[in-house]
C-alpha atoms as a PDB file:
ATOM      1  CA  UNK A   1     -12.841   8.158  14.417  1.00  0.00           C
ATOM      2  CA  UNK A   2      -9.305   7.571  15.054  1.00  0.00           C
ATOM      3  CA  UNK A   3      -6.303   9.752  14.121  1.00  0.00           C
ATOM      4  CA  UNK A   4      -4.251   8.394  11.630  1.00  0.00           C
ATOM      5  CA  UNK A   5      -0.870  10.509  10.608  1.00  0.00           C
ATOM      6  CA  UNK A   6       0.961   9.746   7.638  1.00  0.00           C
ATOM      7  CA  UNK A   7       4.318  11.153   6.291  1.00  0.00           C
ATOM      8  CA  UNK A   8       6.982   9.664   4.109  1.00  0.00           C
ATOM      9  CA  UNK A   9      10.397  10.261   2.118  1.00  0.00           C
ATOM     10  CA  UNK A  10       9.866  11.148  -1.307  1.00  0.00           C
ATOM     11  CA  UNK A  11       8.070  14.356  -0.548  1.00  0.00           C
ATOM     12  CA  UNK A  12       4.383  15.773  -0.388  1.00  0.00           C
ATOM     13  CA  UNK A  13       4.034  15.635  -3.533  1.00  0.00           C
ATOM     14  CA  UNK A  14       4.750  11.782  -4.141  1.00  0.00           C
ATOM     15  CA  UNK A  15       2.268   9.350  -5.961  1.00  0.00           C
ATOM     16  CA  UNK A  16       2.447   6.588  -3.223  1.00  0.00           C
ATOM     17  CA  UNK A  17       1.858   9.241  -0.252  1.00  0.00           C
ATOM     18  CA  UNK A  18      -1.675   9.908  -2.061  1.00  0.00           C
ATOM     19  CA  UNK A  19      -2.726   6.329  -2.224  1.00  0.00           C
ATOM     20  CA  UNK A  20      -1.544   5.889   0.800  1.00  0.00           C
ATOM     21  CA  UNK A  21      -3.739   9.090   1.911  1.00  0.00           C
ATOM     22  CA  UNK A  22      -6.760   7.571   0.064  1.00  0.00           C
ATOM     23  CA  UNK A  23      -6.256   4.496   1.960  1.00  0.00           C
ATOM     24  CA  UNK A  24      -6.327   5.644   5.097  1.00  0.00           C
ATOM     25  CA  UNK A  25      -8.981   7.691   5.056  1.00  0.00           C
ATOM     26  CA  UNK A  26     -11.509   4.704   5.265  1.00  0.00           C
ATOM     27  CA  UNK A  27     -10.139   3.609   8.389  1.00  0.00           C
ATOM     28  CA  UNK A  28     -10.140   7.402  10.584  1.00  0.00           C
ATOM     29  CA  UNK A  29      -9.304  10.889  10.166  1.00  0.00           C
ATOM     30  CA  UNK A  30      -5.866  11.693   8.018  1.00  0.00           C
ATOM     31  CA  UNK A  31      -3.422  13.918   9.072  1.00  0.00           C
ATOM     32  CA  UNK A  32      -0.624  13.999   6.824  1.00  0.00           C
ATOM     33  CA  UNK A  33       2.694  16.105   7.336  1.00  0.00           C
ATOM     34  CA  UNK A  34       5.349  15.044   4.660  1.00  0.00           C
ATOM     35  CA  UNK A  35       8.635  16.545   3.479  1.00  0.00           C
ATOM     36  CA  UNK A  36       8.111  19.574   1.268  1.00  0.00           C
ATOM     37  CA  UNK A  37      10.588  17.866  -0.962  1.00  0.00           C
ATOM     38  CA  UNK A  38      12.119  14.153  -1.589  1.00  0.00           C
ATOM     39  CA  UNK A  39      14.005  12.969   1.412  1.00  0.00           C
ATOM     40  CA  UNK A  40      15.517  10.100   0.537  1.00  0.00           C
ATOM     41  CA  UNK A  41      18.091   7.744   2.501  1.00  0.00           C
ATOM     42  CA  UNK A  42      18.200  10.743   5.010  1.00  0.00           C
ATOM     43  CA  UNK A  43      18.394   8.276   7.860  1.00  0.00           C
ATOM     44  CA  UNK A  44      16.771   9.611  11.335  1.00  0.00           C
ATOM     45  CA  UNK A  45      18.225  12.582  10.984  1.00  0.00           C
ATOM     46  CA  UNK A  46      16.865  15.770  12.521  1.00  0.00           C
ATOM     47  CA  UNK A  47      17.073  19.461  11.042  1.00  0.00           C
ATOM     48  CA  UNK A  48      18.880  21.081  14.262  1.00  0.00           C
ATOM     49  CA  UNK A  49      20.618  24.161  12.795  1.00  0.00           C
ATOM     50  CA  UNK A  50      18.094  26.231  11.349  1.00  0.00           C
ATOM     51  CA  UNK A  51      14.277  26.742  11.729  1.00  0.00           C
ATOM     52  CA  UNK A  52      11.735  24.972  10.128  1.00  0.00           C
ATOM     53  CA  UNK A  53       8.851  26.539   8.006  1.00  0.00           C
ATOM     54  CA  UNK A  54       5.704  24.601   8.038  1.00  0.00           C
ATOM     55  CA  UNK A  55       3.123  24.644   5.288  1.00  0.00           C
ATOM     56  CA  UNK A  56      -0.674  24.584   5.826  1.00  0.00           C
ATOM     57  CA  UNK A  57      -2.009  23.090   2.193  1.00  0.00           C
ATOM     58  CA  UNK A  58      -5.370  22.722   3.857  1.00  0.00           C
ATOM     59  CA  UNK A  59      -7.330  19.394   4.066  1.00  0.00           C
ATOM     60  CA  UNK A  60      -5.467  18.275   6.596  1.00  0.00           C
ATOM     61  CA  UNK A  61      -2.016  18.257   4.331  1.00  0.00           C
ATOM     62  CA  UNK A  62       1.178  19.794   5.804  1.00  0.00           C
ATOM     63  CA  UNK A  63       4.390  19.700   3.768  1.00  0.00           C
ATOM     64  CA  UNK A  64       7.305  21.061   5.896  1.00  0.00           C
ATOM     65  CA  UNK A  65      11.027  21.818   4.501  1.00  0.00           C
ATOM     66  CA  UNK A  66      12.513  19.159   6.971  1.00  0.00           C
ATOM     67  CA  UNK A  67      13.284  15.534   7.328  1.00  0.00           C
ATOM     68  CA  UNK A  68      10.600  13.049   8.206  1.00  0.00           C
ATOM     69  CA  UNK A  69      11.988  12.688  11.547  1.00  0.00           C
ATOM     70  CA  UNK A  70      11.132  16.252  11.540  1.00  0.00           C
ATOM     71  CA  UNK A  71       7.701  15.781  10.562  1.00  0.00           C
ATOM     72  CA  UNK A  72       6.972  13.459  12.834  1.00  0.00           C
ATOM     73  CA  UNK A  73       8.088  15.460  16.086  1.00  0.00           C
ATOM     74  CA  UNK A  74       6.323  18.640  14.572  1.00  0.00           C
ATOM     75  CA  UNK A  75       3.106  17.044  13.936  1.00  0.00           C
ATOM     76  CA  UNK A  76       3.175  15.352  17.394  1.00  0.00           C
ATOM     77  CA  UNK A  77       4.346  18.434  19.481  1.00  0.00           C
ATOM     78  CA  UNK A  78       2.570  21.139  17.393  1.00  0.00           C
ATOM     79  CA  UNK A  79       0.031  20.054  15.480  1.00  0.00           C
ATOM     80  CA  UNK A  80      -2.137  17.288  17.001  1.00  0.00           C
ATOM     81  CA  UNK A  81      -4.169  18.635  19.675  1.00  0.00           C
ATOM     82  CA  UNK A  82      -3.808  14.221  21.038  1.00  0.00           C
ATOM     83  CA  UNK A  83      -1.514  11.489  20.357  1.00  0.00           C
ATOM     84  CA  UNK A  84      -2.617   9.743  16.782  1.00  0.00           C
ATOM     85  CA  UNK A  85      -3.833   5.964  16.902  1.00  0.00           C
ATOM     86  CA  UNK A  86      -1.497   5.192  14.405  1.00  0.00           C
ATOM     87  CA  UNK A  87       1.530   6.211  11.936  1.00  0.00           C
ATOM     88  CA  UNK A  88       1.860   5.254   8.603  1.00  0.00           C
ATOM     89  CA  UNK A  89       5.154   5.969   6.298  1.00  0.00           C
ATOM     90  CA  UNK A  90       5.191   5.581   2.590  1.00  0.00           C
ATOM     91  CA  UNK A  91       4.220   4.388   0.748  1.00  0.00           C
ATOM     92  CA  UNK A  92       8.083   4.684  -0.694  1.00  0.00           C
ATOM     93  CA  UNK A  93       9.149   4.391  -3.779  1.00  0.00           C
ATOM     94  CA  UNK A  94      11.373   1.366  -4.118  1.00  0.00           C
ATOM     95  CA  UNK A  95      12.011  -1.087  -1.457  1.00  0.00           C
ATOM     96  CA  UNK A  96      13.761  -1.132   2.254  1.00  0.00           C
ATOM     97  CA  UNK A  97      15.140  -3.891   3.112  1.00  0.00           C
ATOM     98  CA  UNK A  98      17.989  -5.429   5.039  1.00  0.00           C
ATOM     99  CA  UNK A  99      20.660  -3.224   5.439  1.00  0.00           C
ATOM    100  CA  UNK A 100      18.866  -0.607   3.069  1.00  0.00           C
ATOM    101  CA  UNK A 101      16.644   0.341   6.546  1.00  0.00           C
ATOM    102  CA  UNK A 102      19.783   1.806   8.175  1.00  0.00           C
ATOM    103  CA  UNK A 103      19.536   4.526   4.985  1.00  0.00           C
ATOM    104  CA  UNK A 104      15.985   4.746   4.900  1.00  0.00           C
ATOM    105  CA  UNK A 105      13.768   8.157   5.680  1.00  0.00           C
ATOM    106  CA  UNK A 106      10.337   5.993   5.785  1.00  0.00           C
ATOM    107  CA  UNK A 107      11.484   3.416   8.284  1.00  0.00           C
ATOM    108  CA  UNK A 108      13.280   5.815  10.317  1.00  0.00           C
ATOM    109  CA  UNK A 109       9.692   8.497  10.475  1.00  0.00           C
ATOM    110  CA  UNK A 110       8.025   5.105  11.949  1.00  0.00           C
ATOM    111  CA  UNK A 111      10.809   4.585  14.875  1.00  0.00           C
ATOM    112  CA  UNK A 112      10.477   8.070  15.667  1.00  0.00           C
ATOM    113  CA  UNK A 113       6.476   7.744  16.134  1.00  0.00           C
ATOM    114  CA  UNK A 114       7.187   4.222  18.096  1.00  0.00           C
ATOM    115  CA  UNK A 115       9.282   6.593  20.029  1.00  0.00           C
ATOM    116  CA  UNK A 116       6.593   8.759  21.410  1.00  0.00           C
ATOM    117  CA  UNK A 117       4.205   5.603  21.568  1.00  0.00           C
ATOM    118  CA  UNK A 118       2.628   5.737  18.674  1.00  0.00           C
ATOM    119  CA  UNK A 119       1.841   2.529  16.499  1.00  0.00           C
ATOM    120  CA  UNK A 120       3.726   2.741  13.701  1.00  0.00           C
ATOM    121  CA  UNK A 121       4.379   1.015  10.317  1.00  0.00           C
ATOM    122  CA  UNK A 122       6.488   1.663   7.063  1.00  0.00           C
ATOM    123  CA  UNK A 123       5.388   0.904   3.450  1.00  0.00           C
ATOM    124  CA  UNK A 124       7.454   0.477   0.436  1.00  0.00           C
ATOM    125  CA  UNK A 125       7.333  -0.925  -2.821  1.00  0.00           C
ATOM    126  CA  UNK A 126       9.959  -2.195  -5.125  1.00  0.00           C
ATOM    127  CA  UNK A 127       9.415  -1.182  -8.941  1.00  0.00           C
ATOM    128  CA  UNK A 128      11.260  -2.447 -12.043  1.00  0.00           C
ATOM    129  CA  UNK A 129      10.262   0.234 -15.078  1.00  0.00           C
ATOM    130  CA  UNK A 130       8.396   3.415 -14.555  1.00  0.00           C
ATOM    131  CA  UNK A 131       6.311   3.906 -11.605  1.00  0.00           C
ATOM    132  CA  UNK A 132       5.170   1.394  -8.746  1.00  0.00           C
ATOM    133  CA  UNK A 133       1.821   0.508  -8.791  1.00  0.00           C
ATOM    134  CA  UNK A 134       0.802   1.248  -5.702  1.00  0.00           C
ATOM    135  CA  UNK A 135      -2.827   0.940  -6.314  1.00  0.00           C
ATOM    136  CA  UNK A 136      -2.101  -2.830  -5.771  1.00  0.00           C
ATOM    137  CA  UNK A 137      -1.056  -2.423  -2.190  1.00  0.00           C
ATOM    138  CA  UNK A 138      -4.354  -0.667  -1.206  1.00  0.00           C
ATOM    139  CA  UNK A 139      -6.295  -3.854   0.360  1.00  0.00           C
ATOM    140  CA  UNK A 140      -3.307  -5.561   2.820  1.00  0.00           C
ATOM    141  CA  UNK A 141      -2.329  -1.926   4.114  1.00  0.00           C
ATOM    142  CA  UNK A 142      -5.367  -1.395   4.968  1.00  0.00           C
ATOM    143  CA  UNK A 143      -5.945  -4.598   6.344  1.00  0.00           C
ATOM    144  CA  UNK A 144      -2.624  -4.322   8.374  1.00  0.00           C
ATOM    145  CA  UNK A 145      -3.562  -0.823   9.399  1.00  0.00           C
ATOM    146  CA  UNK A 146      -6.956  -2.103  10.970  1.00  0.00           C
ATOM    147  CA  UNK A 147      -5.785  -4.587  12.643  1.00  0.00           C
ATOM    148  CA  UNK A 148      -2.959  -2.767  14.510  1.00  0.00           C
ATOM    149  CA  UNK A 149      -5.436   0.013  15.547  1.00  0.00           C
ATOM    150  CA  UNK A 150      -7.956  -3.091  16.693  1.00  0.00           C
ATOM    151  CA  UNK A 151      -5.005  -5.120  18.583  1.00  0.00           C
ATOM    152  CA  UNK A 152      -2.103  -2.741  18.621  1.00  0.00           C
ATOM    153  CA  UNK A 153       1.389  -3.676  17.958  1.00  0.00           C
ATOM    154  CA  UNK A 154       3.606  -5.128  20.849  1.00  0.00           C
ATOM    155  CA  UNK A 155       5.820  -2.068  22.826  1.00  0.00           C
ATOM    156  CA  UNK A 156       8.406  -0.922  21.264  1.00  0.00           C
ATOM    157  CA  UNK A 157       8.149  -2.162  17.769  1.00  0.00           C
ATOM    158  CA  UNK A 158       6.858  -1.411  14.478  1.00  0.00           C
ATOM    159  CA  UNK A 159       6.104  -3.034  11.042  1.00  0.00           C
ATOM    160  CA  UNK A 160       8.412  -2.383   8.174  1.00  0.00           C
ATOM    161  CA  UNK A 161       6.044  -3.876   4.624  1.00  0.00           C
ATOM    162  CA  UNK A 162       8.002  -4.134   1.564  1.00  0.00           C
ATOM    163  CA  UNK A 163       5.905  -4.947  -1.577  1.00  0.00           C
ATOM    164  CA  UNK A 164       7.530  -6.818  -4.755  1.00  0.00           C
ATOM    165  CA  UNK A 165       7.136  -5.256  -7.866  1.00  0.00           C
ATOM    166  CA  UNK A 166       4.709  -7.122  -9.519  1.00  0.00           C
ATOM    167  CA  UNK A 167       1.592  -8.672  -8.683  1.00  0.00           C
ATOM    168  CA  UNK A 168       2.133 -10.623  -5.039  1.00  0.00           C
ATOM    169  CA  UNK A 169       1.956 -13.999  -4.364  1.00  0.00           C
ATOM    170  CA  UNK A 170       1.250 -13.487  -0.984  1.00  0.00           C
ATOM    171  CA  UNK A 171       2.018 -12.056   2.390  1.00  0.00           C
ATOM    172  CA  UNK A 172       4.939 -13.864   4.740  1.00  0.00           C
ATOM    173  CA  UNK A 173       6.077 -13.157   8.102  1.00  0.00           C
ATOM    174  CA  UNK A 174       9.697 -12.033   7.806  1.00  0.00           C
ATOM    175  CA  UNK A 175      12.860 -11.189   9.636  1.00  0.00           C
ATOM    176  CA  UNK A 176      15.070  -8.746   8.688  1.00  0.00           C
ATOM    177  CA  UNK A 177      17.620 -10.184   6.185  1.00  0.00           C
ATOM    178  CA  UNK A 178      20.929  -8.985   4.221  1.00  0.00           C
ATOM    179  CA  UNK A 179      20.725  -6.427   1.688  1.00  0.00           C
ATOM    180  CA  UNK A 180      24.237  -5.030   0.196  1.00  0.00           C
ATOM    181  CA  UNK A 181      25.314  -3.255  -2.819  1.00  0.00           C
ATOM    182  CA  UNK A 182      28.454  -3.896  -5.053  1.00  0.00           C
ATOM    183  CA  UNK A 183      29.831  -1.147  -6.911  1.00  0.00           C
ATOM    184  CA  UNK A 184      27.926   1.517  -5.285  1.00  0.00           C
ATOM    185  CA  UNK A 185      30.187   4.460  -5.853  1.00  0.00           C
ATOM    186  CA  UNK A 186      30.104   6.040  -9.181  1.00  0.00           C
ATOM    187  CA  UNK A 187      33.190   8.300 -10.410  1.00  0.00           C
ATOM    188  CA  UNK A 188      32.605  11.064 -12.274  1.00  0.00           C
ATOM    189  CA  UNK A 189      34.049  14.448 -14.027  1.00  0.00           C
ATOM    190  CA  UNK A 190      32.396  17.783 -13.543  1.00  0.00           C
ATOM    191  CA  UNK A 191      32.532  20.093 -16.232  1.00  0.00           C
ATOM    192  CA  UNK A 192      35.823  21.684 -15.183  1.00  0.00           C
ATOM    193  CA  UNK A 193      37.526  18.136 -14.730  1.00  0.00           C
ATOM    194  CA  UNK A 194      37.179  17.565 -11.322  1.00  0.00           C
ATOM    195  CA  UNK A 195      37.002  14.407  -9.851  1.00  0.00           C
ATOM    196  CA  UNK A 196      33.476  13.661  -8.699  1.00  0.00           C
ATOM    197  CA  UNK A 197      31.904  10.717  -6.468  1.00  0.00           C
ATOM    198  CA  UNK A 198      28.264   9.810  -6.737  1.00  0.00           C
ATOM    199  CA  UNK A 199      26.802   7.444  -4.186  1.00  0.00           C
ATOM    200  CA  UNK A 200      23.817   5.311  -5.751  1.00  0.00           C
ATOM    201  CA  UNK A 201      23.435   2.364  -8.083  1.00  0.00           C
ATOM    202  CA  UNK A 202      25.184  -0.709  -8.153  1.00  0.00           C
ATOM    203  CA  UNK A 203      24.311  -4.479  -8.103  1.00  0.00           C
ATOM    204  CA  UNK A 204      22.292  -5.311  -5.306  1.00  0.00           C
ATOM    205  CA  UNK A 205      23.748  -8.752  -3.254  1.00  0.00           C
ATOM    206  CA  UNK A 206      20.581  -9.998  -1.498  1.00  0.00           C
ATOM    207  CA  UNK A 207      19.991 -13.310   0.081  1.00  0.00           C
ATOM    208  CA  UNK A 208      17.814 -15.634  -2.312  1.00  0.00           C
ATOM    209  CA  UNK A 209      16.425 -18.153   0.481  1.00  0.00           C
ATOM    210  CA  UNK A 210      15.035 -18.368   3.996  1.00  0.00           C
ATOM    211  CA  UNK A 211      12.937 -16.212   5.378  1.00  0.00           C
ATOM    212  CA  UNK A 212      13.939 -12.685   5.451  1.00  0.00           C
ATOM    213  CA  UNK A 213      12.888 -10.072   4.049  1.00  0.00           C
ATOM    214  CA  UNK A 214      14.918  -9.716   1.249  1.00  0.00           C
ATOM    215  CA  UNK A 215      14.006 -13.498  -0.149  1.00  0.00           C
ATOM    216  CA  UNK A 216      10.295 -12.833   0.294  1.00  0.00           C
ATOM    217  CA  UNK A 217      10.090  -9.671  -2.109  1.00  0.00           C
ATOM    218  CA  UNK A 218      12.472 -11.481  -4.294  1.00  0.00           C
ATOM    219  CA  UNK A 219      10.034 -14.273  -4.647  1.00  0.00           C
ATOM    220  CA  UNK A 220       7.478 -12.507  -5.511  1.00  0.00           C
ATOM    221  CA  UNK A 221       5.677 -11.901  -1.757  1.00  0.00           C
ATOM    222  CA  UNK A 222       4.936  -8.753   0.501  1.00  0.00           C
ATOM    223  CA  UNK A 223       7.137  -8.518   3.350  1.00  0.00           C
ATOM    224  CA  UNK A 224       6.149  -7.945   6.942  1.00  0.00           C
ATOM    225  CA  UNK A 225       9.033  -8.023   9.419  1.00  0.00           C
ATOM    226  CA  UNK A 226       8.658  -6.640  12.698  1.00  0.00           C
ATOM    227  CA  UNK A 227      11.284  -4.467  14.149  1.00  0.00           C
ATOM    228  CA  UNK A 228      12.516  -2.776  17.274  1.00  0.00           C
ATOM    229  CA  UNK A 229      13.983  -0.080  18.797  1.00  0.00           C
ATOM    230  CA  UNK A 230      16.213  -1.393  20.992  1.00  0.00           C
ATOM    231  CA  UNK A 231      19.621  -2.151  19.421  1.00  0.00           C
ATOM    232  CA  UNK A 232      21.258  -4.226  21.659  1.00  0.00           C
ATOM    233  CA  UNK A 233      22.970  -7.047  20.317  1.00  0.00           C
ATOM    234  CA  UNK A 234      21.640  -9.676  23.803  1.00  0.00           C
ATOM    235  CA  UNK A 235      23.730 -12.299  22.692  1.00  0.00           C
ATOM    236  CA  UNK A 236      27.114  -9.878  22.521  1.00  0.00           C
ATOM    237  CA  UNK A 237      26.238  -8.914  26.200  1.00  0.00           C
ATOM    238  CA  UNK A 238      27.344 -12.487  27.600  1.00  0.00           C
ATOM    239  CA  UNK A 239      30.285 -12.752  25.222  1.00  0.00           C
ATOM    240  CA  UNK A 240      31.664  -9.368  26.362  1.00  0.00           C
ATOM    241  CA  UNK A 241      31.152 -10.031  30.284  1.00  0.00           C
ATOM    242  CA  UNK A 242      34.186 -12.216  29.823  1.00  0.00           C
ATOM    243  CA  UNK A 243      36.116  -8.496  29.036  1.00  0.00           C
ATOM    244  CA  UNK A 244      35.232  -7.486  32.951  1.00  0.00           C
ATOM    245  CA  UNK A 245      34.747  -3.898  31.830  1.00  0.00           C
ATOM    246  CA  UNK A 246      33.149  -3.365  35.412  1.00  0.00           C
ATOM    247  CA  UNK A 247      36.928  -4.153  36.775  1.00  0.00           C
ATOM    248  CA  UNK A 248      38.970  -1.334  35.488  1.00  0.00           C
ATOM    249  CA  UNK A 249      42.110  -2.613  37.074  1.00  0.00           C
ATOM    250  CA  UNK A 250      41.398  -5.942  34.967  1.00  0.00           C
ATOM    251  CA  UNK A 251      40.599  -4.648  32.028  1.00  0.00           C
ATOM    252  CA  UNK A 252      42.868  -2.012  31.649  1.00  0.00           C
ATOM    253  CA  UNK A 253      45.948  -4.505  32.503  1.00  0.00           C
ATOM    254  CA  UNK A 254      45.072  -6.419  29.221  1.00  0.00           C
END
């Protein structure tokens, strides 16, 4: 059966990381090796200035007191004995989309595995009151998990799956839309009177049409956009040729 590693953002100890476990394990052999606590909007950051201390929970569960970026390298490098078939991330608690991605722990654990050459997907799941029901998102992540470890996903890119909140209307192909928050900064007091600032909240500004991301989960449909890790803007290239950075003399004379 085929390897399948799983870590996430929100911690070992998170709800949608045990569907998400439960999932899997139909489809191969689960490895999972998840933050020993939440994670959240850490980015692709890596732990570089101290050690990391690795927990065996047994079953196959690691939790590690690191970022998921971390997890992901130390499960590669130290714990699989061979490279896994597949990475899965998530499933998150709220949604990542848009801009949100740049922030996001999940997404950023699945670039690291596409990285190494690993297929690789992130799950999340918007929620409105309480908790997300993830049970809901069992059947099309499984679904999309089979058939990337029957077809594989093209080189260098991975799926990022955003669920609505609700039950879905469906499953669209998406790009990557526009996700921004208004408001986002909240000031505060401390107990002593101290100014405080508190990054979180806000009004969302999302686009409401086309075919991003961002519209689909607003309307009500899981989101499957395809992403890569190369960042270069293609178009910018021809637009800054016309700067002649390749003549210093030129350039630098204005």
């Amino acid at each position: 059966m085929p390897t399948i590693l799983l870590t996430n953002d929100d911690g070992i100890s998170s709800p949608g990381l045990a569907v998400l476990q439960d999932t899997m394990k139909e489809l191969g052999q689960v490895v999972v090796v998840a933050p020993d606590r939440d994670n959240s909007a850490v980015s692709h950051s890596l732990t570089m200035g101290r050690p990391l201390r690795l927990q065996n929970l047994g079953g196959g569960r690691y939790a590690l007191d690191g970022s998921p970026a971390d997890c992901v390298i130390i499960a590669l490098s130290k714990i699989l004995v061979e490279k896994p078939a597949l990475l899965v991330s998530g499933i998150n608690r709220g949604a990542n989309l848009g801009d949100d991605i740049s922030y996001s722990g999940t997404v950023s654990a699945a670039k690291e595995a596409t990285m190494y050459g690993v297929p690789a997907m992130a799950v999340s799941m918007a929620f409105a009151d309480g908790q997300p029901a993830y049970q809901r998102a069992k059947r099309i992540i499984r679904a999309l998990a089979a058939r990337i470890l029957a077809v594989g996903l093209p080189a260098g890119a991975l799926l990022n799956v955003n669920f609505p909140a609700g039950v879905h209307s469906g499953v669209r192909l998406t790009r990557q839309g526009r996700r921004l928050w208004d408001d986002p900064v909240r000031e505060i007091r401390d107990p002593w009177g101290e100014t405080r600032y508190w990054i979180g909240g806000g009004r969302i500004r999302g686009e409401v049409g086309g075919d991003t991301d961002v519209a689909a989960v607003a309307a009500g449909y899981v989101s499957v956009t395809p992403i890569h890790l190369d960042a270069t803007n293609h178009q910018a290239l021809s637009a800054l040729a016309d700067w002649r950075l390749d003549d210093a003399e030129t350039f630098l004379a204005g």
